[in-house]
C-alpha atoms as a PDB file:
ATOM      1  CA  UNK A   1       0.379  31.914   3.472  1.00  0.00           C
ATOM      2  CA  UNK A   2       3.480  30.255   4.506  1.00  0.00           C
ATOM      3  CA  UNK A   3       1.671  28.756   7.952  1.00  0.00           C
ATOM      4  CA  UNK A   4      -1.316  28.018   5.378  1.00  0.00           C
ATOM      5  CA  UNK A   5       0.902  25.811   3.293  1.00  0.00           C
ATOM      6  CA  UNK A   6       2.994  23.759   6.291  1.00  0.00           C
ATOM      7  CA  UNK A   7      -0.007  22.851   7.635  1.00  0.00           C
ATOM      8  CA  UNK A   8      -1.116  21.409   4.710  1.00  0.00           C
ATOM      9  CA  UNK A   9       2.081  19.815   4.446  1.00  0.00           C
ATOM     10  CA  UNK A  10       1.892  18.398   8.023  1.00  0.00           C
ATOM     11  CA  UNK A  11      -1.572  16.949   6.984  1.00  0.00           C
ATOM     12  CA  UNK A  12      -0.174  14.950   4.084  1.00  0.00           C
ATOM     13  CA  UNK A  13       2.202  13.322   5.781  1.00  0.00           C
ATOM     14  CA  UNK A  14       0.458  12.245   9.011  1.00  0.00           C
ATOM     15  CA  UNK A  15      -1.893  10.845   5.925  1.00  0.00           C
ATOM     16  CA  UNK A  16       0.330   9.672   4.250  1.00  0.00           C
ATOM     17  CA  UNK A  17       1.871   7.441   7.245  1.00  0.00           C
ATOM     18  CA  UNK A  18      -1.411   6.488   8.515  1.00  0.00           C
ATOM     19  CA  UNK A  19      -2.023   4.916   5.078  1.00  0.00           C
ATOM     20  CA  UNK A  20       1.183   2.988   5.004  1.00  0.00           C
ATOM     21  CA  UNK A  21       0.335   1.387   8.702  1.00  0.00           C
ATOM     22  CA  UNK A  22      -3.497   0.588   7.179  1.00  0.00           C
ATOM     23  CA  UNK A  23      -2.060  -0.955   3.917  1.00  0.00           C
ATOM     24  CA  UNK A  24      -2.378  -4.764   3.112  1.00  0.00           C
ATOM     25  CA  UNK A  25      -2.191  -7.423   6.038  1.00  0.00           C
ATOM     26  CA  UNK A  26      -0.876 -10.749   5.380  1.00  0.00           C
ATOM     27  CA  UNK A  27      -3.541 -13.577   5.335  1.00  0.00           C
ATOM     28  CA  UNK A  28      -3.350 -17.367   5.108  1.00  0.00           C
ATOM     29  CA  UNK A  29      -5.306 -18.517   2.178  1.00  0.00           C
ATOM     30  CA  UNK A  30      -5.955 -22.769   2.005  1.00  0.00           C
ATOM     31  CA  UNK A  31      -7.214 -25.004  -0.847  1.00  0.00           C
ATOM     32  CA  UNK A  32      -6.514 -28.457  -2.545  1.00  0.00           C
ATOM     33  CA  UNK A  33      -3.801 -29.173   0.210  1.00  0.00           C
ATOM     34  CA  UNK A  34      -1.843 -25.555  -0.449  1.00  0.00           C
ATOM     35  CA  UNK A  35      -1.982 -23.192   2.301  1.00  0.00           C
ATOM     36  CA  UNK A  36       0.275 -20.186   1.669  1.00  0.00           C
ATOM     37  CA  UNK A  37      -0.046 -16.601   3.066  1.00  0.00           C
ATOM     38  CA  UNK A  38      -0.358 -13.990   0.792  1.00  0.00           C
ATOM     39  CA  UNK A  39      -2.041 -10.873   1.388  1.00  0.00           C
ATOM     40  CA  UNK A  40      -5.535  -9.601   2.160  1.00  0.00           C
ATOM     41  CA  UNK A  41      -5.875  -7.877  -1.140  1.00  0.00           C
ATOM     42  CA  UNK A  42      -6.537 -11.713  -2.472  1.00  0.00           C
ATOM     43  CA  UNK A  43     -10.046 -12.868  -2.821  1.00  0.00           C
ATOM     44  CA  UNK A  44     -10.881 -16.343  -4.018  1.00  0.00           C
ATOM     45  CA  UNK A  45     -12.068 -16.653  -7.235  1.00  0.00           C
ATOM     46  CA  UNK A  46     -14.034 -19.946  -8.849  1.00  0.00           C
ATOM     47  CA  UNK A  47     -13.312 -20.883 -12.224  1.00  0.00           C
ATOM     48  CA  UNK A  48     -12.982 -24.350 -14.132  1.00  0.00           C
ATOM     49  CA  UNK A  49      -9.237 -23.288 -14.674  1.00  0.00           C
ATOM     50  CA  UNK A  50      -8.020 -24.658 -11.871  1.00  0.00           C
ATOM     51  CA  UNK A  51      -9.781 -25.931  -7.874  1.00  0.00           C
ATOM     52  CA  UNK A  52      -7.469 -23.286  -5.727  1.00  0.00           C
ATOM     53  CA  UNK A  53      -7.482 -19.616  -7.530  1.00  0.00           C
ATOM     54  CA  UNK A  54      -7.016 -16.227  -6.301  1.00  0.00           C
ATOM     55  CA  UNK A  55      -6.783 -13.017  -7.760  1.00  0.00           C
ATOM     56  CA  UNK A  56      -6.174  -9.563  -6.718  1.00  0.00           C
ATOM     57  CA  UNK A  57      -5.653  -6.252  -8.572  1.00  0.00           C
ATOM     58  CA  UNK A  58      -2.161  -6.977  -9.560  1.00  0.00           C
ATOM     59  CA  UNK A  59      -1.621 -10.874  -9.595  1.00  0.00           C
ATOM     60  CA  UNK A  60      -2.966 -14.436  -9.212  1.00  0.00           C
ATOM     61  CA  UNK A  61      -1.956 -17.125  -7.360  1.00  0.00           C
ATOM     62  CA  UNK A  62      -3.368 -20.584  -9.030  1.00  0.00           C
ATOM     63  CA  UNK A  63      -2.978 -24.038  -7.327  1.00  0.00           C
ATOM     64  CA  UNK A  64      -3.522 -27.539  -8.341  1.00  0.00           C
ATOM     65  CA  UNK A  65      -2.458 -30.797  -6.954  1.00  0.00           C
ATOM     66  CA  UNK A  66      -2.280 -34.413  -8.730  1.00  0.00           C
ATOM     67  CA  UNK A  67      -2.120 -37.678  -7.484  1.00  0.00           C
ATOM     68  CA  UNK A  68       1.123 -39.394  -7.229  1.00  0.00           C
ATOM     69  CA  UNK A  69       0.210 -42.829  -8.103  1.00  0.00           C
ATOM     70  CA  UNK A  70      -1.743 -41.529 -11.452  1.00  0.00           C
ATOM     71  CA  UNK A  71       1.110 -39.708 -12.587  1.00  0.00           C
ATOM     72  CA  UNK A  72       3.245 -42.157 -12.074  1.00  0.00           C
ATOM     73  CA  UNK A  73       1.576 -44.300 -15.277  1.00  0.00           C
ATOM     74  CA  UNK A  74       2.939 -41.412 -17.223  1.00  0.00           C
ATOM     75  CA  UNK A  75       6.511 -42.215 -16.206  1.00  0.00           C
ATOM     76  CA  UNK A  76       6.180 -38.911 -13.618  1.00  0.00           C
ATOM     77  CA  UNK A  77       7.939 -39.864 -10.016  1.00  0.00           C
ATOM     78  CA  UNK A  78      10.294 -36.812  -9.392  1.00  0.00           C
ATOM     79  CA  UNK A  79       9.917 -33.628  -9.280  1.00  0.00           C
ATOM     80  CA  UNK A  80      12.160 -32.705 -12.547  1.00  0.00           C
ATOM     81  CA  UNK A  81      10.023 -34.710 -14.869  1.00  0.00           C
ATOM     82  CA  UNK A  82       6.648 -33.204 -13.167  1.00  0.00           C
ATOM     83  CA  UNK A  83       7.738 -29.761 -14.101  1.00  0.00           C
ATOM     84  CA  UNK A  84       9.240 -30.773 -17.371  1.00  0.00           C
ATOM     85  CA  UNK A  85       5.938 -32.294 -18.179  1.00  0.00           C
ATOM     86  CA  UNK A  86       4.084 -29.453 -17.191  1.00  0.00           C
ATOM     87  CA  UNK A  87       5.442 -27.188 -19.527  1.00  0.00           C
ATOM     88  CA  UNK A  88       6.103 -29.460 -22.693  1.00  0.00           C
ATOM     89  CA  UNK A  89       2.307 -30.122 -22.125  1.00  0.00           C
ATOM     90  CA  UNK A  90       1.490 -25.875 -22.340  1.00  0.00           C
ATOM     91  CA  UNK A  91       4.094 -26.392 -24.929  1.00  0.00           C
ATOM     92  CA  UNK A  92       6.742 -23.995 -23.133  1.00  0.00           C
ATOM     93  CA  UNK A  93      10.810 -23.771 -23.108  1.00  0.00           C
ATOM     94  CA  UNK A  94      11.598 -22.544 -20.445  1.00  0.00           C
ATOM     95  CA  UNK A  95      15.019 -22.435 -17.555  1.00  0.00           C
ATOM     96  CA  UNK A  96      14.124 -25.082 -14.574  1.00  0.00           C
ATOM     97  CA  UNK A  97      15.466 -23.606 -11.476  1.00  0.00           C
ATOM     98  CA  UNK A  98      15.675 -25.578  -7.633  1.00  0.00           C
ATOM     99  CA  UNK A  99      15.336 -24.233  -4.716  1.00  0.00           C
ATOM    100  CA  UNK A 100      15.251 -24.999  -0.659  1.00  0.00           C
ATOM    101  CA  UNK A 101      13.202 -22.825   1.667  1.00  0.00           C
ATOM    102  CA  UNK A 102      12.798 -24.277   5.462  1.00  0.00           C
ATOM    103  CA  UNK A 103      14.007 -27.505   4.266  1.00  0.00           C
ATOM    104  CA  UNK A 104      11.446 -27.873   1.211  1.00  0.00           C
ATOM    105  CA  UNK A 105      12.712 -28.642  -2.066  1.00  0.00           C
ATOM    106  CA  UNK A 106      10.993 -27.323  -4.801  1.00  0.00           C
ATOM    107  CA  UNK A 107      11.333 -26.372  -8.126  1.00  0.00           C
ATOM    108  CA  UNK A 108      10.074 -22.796 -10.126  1.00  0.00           C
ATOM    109  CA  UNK A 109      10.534 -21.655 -13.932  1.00  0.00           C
ATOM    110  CA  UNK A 110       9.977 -18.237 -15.521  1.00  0.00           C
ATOM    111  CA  UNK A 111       7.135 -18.743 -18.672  1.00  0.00           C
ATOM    112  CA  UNK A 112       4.971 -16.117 -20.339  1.00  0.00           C
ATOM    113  CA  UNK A 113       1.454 -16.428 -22.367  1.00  0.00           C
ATOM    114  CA  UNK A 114      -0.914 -14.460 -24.123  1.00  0.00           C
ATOM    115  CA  UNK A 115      -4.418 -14.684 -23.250  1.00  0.00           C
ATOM    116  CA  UNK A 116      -6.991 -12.949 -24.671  1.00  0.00           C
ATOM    117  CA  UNK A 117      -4.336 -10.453 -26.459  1.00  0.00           C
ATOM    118  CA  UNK A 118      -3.002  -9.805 -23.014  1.00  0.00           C
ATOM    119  CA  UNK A 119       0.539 -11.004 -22.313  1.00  0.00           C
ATOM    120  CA  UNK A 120       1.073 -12.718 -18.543  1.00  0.00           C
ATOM    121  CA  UNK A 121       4.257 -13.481 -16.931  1.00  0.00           C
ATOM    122  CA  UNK A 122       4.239 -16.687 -14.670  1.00  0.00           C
ATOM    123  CA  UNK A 123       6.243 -18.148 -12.083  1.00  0.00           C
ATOM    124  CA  UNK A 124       5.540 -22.179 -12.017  1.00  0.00           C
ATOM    125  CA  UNK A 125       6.355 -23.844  -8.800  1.00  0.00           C
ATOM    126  CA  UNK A 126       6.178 -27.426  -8.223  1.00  0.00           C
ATOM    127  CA  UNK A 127       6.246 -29.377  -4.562  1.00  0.00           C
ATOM    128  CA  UNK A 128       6.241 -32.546  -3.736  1.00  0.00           C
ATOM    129  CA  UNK A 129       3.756 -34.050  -0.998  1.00  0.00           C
ATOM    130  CA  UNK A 130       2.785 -37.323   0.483  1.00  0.00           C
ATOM    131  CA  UNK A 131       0.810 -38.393  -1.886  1.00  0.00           C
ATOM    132  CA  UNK A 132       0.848 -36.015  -4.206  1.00  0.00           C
ATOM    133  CA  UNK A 133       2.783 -33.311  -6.955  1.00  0.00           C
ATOM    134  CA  UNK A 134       1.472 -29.545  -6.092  1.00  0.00           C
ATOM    135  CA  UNK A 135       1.824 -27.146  -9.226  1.00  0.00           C
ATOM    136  CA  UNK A 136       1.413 -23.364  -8.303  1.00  0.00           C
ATOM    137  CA  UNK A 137       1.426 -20.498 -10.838  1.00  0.00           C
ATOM    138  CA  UNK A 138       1.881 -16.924  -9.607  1.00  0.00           C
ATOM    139  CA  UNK A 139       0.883 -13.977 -12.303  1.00  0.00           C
ATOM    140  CA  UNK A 140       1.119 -10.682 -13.321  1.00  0.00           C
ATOM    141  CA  UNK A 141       1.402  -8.409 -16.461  1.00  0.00           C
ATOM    142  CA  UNK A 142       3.990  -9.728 -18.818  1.00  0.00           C
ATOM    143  CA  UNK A 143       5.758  -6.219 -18.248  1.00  0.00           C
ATOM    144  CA  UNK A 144       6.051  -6.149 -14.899  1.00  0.00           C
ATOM    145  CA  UNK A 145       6.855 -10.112 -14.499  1.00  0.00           C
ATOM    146  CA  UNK A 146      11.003  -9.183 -13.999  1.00  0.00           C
ATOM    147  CA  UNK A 147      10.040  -6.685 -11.129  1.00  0.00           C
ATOM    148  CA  UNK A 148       7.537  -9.406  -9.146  1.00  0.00           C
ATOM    149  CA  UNK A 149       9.941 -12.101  -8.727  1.00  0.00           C
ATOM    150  CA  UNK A 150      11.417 -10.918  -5.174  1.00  0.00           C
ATOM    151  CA  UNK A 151       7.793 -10.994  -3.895  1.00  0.00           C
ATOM    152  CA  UNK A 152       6.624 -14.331  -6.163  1.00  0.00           C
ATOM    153  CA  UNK A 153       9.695 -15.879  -4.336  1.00  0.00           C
ATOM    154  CA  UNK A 154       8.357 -14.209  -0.935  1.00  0.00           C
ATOM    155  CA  UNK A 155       5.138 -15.640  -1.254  1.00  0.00           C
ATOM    156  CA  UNK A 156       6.851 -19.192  -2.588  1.00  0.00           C
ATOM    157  CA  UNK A 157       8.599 -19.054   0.863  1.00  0.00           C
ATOM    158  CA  UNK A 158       4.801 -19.155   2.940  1.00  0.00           C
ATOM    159  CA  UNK A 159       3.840 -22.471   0.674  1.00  0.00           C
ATOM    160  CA  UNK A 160       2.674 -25.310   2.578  1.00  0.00           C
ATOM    161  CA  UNK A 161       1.478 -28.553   1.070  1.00  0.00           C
ATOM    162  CA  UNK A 162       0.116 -31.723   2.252  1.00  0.00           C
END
């Protein structure tokens, strides 16, 4: 019984490690001048939310880009006032933090909303192109926003804009 049982035990764990060398590879995902790398558990998704979306069991990754010169009618030529104007406009208060990865500056603020009776935790991150301002959300469950920061911030780290 005792053989019976390590054997089983020996089973599980050469399982166990084969499934943690077959779990999720990273993949390079482009759209709307974002590329960022992200894992193959993303899939695109279209939607009239936004032109760059992708979802996977756990979190989204939305992407949008606007033109420089149009935002700049709307007093928008920095960075700071594109993020402030994103979230007066969803009507959010929320910390602006900066950041540099690699030599890009960008700038990312903690928000949550309720959609559909479901709560969401986002990370906002704006860049700053050529010839245009890049907003990026990254999303999860409201609950488990706190614990998804290290890997939002990962992810943030991959961003590449035009």
């Amino acid at each position: 019984m005792v053989k019976r049982i390590t054997s089983w035990l020996v089973i599980l764990s050469m399982v166990f490690a084969l499934t943690a060398c077959f779990g999720p590879k990273a993949e390079e995902f482009s759209g709307t001048g974002i590329t960022i790398e992200l894992t193959d558990e993303f899939n695109f998704q279209e939607t009239v939310v936004a032109p760059f979306y992708l979802v996977s069991m756990k979190h989204v990754f939305i992407g949008m880009r606007e033109s420089k010169v149009d935002l700049a009618s709307y007093s928008i030529t920095n960075l700071g006032q594109y993020i402030n104007g994103i979230l007066d406009n969803a009507g959010k208060t929320a910390t602006v933090y900066d950041d540099t990865l690699d030599d890009v500056t960008f700038k990312y603020a903690y928000y949550t909303s309720t959609v559909d009776g479901v709560e969401y935790g986002y990370m906002l991150l704006v860049m700053e192109g050529a010839s245009h301002f890049y907003s990026m959300n990254f999303g999860c469950l409201a609950k488990d926003l706190e614990k998804n920061k290290d890997q939002f911030m990962d992810w943030a780290a991959t961003i590449r804009v035009e």
